[in-house]
C-alpha atoms as a PDB file:
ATOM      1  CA  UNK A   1       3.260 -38.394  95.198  1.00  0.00           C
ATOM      2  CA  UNK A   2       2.211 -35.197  93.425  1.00  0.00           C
ATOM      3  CA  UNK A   3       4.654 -34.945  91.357  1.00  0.00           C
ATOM      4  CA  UNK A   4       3.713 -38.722  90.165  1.00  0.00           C
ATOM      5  CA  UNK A   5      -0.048 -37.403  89.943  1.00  0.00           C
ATOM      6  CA  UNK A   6       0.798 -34.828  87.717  1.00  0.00           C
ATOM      7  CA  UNK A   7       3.448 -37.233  85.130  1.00  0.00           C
ATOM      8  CA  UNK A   8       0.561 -39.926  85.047  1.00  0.00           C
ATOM      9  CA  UNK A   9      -2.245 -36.898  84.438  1.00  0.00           C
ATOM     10  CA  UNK A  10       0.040 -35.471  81.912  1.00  0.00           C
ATOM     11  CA  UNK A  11       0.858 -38.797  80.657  1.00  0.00           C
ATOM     12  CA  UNK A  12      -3.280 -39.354  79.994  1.00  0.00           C
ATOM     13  CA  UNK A  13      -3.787 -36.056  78.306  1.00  0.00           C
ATOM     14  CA  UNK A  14      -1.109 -37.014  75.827  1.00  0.00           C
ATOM     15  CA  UNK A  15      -2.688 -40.264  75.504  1.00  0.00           C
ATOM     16  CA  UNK A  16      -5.503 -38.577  74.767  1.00  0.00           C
ATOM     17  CA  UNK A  17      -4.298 -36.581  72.250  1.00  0.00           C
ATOM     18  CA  UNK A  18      -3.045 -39.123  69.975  1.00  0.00           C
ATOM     19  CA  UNK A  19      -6.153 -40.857  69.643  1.00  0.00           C
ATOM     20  CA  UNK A  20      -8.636 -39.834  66.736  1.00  0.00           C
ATOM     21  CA  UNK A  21     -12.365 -39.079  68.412  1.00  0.00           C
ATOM     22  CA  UNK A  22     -14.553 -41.557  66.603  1.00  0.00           C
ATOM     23  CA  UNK A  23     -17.221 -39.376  64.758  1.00  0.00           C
ATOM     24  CA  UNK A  24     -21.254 -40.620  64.994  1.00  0.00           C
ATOM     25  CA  UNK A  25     -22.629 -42.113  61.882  1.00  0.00           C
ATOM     26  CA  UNK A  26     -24.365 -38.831  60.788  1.00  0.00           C
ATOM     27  CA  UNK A  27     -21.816 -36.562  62.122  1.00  0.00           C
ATOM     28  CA  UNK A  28     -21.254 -34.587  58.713  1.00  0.00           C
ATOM     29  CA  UNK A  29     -22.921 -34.499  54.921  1.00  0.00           C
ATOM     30  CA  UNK A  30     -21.428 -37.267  54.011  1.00  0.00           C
ATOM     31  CA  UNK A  31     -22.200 -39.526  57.024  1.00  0.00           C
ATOM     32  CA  UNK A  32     -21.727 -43.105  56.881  1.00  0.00           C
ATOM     33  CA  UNK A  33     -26.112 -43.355  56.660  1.00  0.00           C
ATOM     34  CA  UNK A  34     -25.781 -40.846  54.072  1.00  0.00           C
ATOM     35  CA  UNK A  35     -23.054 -43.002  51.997  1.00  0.00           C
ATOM     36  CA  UNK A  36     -24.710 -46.521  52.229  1.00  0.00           C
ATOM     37  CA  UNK A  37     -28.317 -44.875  50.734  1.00  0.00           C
ATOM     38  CA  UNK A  38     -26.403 -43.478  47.701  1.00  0.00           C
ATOM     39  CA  UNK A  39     -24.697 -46.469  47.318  1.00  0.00           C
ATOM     40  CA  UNK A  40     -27.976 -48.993  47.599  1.00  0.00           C
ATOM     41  CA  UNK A  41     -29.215 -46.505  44.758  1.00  0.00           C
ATOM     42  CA  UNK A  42     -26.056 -46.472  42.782  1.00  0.00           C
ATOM     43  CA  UNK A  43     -26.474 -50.452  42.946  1.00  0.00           C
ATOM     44  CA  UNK A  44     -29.912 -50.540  41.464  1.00  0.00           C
ATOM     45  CA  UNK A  45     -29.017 -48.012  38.879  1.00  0.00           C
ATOM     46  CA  UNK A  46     -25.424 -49.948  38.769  1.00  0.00           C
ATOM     47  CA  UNK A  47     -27.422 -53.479  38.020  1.00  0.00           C
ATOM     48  CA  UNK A  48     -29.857 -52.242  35.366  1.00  0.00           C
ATOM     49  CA  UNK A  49     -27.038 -50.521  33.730  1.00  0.00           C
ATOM     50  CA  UNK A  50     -24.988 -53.978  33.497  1.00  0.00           C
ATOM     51  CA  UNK A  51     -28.154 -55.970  32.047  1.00  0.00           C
ATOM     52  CA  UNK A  52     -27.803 -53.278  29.225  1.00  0.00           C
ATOM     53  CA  UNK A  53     -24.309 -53.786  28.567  1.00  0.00           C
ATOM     54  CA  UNK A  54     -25.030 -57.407  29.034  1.00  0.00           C
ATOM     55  CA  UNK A  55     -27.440 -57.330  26.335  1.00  0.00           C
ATOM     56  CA  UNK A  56     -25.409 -55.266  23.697  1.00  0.00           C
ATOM     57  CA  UNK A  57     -22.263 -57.180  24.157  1.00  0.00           C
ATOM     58  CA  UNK A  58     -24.362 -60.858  23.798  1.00  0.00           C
ATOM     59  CA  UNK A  59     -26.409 -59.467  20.448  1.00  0.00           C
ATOM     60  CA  UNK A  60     -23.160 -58.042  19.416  1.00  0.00           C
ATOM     61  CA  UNK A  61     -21.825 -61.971  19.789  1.00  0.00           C
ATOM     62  CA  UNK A  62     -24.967 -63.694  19.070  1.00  0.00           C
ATOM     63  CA  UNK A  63     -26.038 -61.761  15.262  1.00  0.00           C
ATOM     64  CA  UNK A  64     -23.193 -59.706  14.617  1.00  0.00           C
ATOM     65  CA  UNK A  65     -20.276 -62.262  14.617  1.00  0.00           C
ATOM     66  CA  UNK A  66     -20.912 -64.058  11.284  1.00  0.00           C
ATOM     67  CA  UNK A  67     -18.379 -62.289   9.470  1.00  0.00           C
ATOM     68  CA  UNK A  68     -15.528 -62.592  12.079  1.00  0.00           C
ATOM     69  CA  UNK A  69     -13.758 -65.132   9.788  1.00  0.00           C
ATOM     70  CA  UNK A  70     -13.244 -62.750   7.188  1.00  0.00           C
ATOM     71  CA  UNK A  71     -11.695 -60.303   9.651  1.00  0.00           C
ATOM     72  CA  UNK A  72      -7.732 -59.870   9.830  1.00  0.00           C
ATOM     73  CA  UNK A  73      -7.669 -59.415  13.255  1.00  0.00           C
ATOM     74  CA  UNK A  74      -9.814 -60.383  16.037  1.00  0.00           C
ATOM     75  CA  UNK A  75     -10.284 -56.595  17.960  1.00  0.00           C
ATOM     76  CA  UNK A  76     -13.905 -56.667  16.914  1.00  0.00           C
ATOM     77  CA  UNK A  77     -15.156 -59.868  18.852  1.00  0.00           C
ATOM     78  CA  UNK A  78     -12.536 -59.002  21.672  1.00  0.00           C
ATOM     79  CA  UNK A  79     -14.538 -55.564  22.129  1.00  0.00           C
ATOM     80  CA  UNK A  80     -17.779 -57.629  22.059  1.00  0.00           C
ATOM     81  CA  UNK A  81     -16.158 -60.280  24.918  1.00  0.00           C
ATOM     82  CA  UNK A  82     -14.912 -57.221  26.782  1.00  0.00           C
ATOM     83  CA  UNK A  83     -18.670 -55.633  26.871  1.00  0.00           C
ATOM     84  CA  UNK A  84     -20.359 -59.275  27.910  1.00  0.00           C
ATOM     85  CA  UNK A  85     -17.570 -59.712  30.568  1.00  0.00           C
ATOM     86  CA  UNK A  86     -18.278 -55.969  32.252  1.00  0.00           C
ATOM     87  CA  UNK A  87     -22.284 -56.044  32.207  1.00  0.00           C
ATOM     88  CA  UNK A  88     -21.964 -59.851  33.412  1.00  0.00           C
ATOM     89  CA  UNK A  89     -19.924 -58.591  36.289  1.00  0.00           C
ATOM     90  CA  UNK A  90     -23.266 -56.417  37.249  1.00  0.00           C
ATOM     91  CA  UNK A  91     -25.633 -58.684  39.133  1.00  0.00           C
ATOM     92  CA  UNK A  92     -22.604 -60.653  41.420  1.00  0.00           C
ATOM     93  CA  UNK A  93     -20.775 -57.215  42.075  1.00  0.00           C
ATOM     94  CA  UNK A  94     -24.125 -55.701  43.580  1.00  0.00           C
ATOM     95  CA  UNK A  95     -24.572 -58.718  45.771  1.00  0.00           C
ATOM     96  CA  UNK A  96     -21.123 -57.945  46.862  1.00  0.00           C
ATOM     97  CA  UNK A  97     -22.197 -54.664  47.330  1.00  0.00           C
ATOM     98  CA  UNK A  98     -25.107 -54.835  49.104  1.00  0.00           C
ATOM     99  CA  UNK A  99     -23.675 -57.569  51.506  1.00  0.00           C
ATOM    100  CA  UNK A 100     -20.605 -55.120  52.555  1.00  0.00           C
ATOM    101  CA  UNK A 101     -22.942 -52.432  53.120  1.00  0.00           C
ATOM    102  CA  UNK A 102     -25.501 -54.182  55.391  1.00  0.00           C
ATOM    103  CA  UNK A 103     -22.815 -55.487  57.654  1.00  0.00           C
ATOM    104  CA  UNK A 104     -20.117 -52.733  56.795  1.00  0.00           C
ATOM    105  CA  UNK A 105     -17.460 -55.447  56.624  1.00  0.00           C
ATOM    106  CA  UNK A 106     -14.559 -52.965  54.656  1.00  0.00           C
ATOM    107  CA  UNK A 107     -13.100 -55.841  53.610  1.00  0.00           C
ATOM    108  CA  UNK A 108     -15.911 -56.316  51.530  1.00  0.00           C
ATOM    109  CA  UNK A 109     -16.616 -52.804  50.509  1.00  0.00           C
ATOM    110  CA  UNK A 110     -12.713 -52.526  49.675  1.00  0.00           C
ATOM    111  CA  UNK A 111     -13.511 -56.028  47.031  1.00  0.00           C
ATOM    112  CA  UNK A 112     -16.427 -53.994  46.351  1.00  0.00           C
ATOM    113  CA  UNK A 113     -14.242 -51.351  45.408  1.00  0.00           C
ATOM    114  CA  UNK A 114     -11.495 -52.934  42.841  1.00  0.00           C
ATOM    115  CA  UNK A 115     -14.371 -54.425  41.256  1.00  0.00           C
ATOM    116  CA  UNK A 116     -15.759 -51.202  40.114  1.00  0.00           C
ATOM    117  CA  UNK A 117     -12.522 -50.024  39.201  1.00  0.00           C
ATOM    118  CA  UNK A 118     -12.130 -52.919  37.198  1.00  0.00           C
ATOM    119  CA  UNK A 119     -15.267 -52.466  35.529  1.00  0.00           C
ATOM    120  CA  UNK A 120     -14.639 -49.044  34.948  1.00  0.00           C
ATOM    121  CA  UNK A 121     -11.058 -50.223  32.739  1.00  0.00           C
ATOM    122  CA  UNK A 122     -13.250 -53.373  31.116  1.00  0.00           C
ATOM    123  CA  UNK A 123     -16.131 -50.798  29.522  1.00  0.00           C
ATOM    124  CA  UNK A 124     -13.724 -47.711  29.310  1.00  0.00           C
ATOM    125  CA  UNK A 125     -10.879 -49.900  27.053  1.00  0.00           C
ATOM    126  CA  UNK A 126     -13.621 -51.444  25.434  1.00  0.00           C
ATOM    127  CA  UNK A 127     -15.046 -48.123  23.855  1.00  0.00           C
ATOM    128  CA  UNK A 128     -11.777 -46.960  23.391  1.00  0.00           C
ATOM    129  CA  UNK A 129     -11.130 -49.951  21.486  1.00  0.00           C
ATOM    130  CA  UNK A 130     -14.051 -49.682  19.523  1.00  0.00           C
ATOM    131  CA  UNK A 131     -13.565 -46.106  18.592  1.00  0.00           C
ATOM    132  CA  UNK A 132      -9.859 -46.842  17.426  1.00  0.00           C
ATOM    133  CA  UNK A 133     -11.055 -49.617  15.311  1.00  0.00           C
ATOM    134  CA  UNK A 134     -13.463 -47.562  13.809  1.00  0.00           C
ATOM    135  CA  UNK A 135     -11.451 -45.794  11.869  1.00  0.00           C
ATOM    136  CA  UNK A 136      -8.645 -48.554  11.633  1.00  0.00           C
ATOM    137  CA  UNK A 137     -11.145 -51.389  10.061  1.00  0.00           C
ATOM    138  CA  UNK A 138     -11.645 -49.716   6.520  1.00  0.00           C
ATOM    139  CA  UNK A 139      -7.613 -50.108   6.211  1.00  0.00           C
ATOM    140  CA  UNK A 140      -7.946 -53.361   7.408  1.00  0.00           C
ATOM    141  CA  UNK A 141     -10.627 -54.279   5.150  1.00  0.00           C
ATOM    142  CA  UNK A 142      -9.526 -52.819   1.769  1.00  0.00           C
ATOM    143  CA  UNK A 143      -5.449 -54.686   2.442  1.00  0.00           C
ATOM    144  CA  UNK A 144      -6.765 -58.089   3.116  1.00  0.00           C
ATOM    145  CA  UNK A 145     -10.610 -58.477   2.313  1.00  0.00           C
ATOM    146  CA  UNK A 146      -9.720 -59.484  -1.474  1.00  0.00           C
ATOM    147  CA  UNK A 147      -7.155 -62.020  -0.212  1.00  0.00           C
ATOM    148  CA  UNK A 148      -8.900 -63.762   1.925  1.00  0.00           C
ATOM    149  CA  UNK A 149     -11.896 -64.252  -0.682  1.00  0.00           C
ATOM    150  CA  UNK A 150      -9.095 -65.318  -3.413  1.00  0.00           C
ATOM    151  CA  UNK A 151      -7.283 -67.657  -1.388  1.00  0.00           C
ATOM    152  CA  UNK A 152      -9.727 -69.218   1.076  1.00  0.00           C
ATOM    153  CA  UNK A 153     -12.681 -69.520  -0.451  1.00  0.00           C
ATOM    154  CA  UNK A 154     -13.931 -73.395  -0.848  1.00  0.00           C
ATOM    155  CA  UNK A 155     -10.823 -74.558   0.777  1.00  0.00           C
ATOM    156  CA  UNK A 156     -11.902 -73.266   4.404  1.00  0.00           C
ATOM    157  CA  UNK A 157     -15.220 -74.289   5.088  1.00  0.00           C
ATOM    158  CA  UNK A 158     -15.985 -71.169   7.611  1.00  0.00           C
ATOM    159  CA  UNK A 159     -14.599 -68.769   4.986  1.00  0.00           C
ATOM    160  CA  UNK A 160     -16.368 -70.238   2.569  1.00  0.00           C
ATOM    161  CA  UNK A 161     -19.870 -69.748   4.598  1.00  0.00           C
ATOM    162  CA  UNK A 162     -19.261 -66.527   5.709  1.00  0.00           C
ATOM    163  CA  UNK A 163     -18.703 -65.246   2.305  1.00  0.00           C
ATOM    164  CA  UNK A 164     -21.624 -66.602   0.610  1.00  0.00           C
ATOM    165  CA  UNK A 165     -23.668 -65.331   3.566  1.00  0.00           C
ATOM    166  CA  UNK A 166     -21.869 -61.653   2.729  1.00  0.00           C
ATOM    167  CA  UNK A 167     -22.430 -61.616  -0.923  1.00  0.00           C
ATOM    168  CA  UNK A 168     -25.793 -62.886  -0.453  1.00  0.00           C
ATOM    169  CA  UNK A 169     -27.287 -60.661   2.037  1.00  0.00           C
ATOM    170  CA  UNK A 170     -25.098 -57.535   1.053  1.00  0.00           C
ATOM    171  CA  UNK A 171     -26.218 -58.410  -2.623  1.00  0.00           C
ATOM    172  CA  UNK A 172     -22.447 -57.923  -3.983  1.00  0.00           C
ATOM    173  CA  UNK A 173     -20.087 -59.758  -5.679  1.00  0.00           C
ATOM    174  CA  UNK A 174     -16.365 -60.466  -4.535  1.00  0.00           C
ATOM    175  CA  UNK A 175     -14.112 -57.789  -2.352  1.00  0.00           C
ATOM    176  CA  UNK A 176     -13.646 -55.139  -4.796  1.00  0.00           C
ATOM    177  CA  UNK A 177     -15.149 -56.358  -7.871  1.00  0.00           C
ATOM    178  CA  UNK A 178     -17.105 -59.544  -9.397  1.00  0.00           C
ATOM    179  CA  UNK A 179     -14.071 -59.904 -11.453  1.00  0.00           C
ATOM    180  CA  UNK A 180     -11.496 -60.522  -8.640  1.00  0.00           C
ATOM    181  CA  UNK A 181     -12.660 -64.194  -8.554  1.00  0.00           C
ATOM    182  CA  UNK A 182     -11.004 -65.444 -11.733  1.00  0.00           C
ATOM    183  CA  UNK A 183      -8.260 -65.259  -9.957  1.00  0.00           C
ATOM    184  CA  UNK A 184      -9.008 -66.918  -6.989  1.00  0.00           C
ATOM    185  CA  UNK A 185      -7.784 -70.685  -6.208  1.00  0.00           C
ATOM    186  CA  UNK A 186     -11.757 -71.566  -6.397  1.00  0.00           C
ATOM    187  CA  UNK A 187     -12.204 -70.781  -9.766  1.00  0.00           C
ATOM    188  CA  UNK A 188      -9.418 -72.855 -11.164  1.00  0.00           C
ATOM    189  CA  UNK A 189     -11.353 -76.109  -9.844  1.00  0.00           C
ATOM    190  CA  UNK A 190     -13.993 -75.558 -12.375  1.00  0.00           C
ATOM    191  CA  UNK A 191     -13.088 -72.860 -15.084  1.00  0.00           C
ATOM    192  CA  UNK A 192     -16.860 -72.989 -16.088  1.00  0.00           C
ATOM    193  CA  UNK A 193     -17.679 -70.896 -12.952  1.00  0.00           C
ATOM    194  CA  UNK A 194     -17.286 -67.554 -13.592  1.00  0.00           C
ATOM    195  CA  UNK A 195     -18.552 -66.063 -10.019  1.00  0.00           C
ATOM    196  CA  UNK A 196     -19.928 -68.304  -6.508  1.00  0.00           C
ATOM    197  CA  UNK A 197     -23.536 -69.047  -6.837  1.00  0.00           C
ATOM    198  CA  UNK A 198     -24.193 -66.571  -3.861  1.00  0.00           C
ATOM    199  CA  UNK A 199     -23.433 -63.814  -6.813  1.00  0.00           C
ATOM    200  CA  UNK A 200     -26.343 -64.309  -8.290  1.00  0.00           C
ATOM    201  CA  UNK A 201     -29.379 -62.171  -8.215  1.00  0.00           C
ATOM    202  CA  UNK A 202     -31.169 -65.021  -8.144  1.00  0.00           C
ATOM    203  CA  UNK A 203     -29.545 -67.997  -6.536  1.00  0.00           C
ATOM    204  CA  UNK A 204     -29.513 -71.505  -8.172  1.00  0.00           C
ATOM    205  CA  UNK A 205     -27.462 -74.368  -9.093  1.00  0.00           C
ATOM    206  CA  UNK A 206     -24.549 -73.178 -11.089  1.00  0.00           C
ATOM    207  CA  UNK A 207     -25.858 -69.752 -12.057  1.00  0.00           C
ATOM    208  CA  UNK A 208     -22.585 -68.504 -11.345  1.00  0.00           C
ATOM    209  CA  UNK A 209     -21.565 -69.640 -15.082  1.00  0.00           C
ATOM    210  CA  UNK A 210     -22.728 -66.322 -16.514  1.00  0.00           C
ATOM    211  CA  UNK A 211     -21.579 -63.116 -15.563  1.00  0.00           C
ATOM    212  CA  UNK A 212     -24.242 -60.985 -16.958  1.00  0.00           C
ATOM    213  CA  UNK A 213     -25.271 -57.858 -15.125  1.00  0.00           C
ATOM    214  CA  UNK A 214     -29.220 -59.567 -15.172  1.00  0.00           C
ATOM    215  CA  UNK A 215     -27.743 -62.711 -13.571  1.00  0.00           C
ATOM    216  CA  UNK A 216     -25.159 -61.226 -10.590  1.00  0.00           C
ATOM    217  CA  UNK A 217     -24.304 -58.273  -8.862  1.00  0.00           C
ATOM    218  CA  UNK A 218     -21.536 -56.238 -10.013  1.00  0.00           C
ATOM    219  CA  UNK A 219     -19.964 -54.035  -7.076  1.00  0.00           C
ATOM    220  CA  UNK A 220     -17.890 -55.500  -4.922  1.00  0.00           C
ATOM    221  CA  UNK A 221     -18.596 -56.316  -1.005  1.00  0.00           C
ATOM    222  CA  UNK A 222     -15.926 -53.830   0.729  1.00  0.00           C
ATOM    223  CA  UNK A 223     -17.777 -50.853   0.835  1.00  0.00           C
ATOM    224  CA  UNK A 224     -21.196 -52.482   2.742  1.00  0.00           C
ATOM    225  CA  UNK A 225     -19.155 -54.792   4.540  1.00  0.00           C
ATOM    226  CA  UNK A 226     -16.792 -52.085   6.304  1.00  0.00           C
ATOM    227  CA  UNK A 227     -19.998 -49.611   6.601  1.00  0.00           C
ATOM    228  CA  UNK A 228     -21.634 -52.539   8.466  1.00  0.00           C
ATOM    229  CA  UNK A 229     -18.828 -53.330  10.748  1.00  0.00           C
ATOM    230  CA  UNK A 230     -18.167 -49.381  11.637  1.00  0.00           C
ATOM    231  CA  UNK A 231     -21.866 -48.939  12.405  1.00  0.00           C
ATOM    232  CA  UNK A 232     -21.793 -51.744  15.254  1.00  0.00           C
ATOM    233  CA  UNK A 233     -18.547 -50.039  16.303  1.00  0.00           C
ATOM    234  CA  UNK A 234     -20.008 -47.274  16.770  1.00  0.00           C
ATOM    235  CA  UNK A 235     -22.873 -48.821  18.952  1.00  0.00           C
ATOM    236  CA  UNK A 236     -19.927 -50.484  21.159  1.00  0.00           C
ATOM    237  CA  UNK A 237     -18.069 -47.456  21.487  1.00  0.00           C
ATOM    238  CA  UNK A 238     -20.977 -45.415  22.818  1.00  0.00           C
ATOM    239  CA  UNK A 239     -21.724 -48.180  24.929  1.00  0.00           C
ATOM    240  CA  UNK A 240     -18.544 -48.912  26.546  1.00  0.00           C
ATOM    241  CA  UNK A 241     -17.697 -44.692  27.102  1.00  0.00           C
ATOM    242  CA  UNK A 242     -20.762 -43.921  27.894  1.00  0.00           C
ATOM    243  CA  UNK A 243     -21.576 -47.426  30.451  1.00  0.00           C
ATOM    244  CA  UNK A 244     -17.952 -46.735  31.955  1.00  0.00           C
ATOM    245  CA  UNK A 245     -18.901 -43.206  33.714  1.00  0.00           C
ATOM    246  CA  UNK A 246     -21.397 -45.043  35.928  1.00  0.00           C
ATOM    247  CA  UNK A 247     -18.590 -47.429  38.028  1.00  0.00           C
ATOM    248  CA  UNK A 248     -16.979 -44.100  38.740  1.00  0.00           C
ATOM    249  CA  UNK A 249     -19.311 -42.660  41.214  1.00  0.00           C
ATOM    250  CA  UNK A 250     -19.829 -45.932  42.647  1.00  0.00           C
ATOM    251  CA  UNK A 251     -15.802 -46.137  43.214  1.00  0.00           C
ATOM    252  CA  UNK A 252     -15.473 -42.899  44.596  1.00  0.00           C
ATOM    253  CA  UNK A 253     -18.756 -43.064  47.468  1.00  0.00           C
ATOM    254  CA  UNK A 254     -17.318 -46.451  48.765  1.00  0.00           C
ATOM    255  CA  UNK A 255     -13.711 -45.211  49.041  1.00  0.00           C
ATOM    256  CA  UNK A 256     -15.287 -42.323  50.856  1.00  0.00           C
ATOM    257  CA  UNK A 257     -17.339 -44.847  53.093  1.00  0.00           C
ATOM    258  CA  UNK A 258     -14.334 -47.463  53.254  1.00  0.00           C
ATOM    259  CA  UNK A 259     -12.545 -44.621  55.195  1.00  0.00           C
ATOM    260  CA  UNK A 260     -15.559 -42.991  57.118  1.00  0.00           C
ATOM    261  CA  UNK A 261     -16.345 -47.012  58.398  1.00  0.00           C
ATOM    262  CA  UNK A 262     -13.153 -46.854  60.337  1.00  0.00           C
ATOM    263  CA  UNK A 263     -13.736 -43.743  62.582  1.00  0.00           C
ATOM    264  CA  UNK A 264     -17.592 -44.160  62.968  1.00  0.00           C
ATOM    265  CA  UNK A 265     -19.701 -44.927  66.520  1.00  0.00           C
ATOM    266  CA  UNK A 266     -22.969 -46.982  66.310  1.00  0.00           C
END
């Protein structure tokens, strides 16, 4: 009988042992009570901070995407798509957020989690993207600008728009020079018109017929076009880079408190 005593004592000790001792909620610094208030102020700030990102991405969409048609490629609205996606993401991810933490369900604060990391790799790649295209647009720009203008214009209606908006408001006159469009597909319609109408300094019916330095502009529309496209890069990269710090902290306090959650006492 003692010798039984002493196996099953033994036995419980080992028992014992094995299992973890389950720590109080505000056992250490960074106690589970500790964790959920700097994460109910990381989702305010977190919130506020998607509304802004919100906001750049759909004025990026909303005024700066008239010209996309005369783009070669299509990175520039895909950073602007990236942006709206990642601050849209703000208001239902703090829900999450807030939910998980009031009822410290860690299957929710793990969703919680992925989230942020996936916002973090939506806003980071889109600054990235931005900053890359930057510098890659003027290239772009000066290799295809002139083509599309020569071949496209009044046979695609969009192109057509978007480059008598440009000339107009950019007060220029074809890609690289007002000369470029006598040999463009347009002008062989109607050899009379020497330039588009939206050349002129003035605009009216067929003032494009005279070429004049007192009727039209002379430079061409490459030069203010890429400096306006590289500006709002700009913006979006600073945006993104900058935005895309904020999900860390977030990601990094609930991994901490999807842990802590697991070995805590009420």
């Amino acid at each position: 009988m003692a010798e039984e005593k002493k196996k099953d004592s033994s036995a419980l000790i080992s028992t014992k042992k094995k299992v973890k001792p389950r720590k109080s909620r505000d056992a250490d610094c960074l106690s589970v009570n500790f964790l959920k208030c700097v994460l109910h102020i990381f989702n305010i700030v977190f919130l506020f901070a998607g509304i802004g990102v919100l906001i750049i991405g759909a004025w990026t969409v909303a005024s700066r995407h008239r010209f996309v048609p005369l783009l070669p490629t299509p990175t520039y609205p895909a950073i602007s798509y990236l942006l709206v996606i990642a601050g849209g993401m703000g208001v239902p991810l703090c829900a999450l957020g807030c939910c998980g933490l009031k009822t410290e369900n860690r299957t929710s604060i793990l969703c919680y989690t992925y989230f942020l990391l996936f916002t973090f790799i939506l806003e980071a790649g889109a600054g990235g993207l931005a900053y890359y295209y930057e510098v890659a647009v003027e290239y772009e720009l000066k290799a295809e600008l002139n083509n599309t203008f020569i071949a496209n214009y009044a046979l695609d209606v969009i192109v057509t728009d978007a480059v008598d908006l440009m000339q107009s408001e950019f007060k220029c006159c074809g890609a690289l020079r007002y000369s470029d469009w006598r040999r463009s597909a347009w002008h062989g319609h109607d050899p009379r018109l020497l330039v588009p109408d939206s050349c002129c300094k003035t605009i009216t019916s067929r003032c494009g017929m005279r070429d004049h330095p007192s009727n039209i502009y002379y430079h061409g529309c490459v030069a203010p076009f890429t400096n306006h496209i590289r500006e709002n890069l700009i913006i979006l990269a600073a945006v993104g880079v900058g935005m895309s710090v904020i999900p860390i902290f977030g990601f990094l306090f609930s991994c901490i408190l999807y842990v802590k959650i697991k070995h805590v006492i009420d």
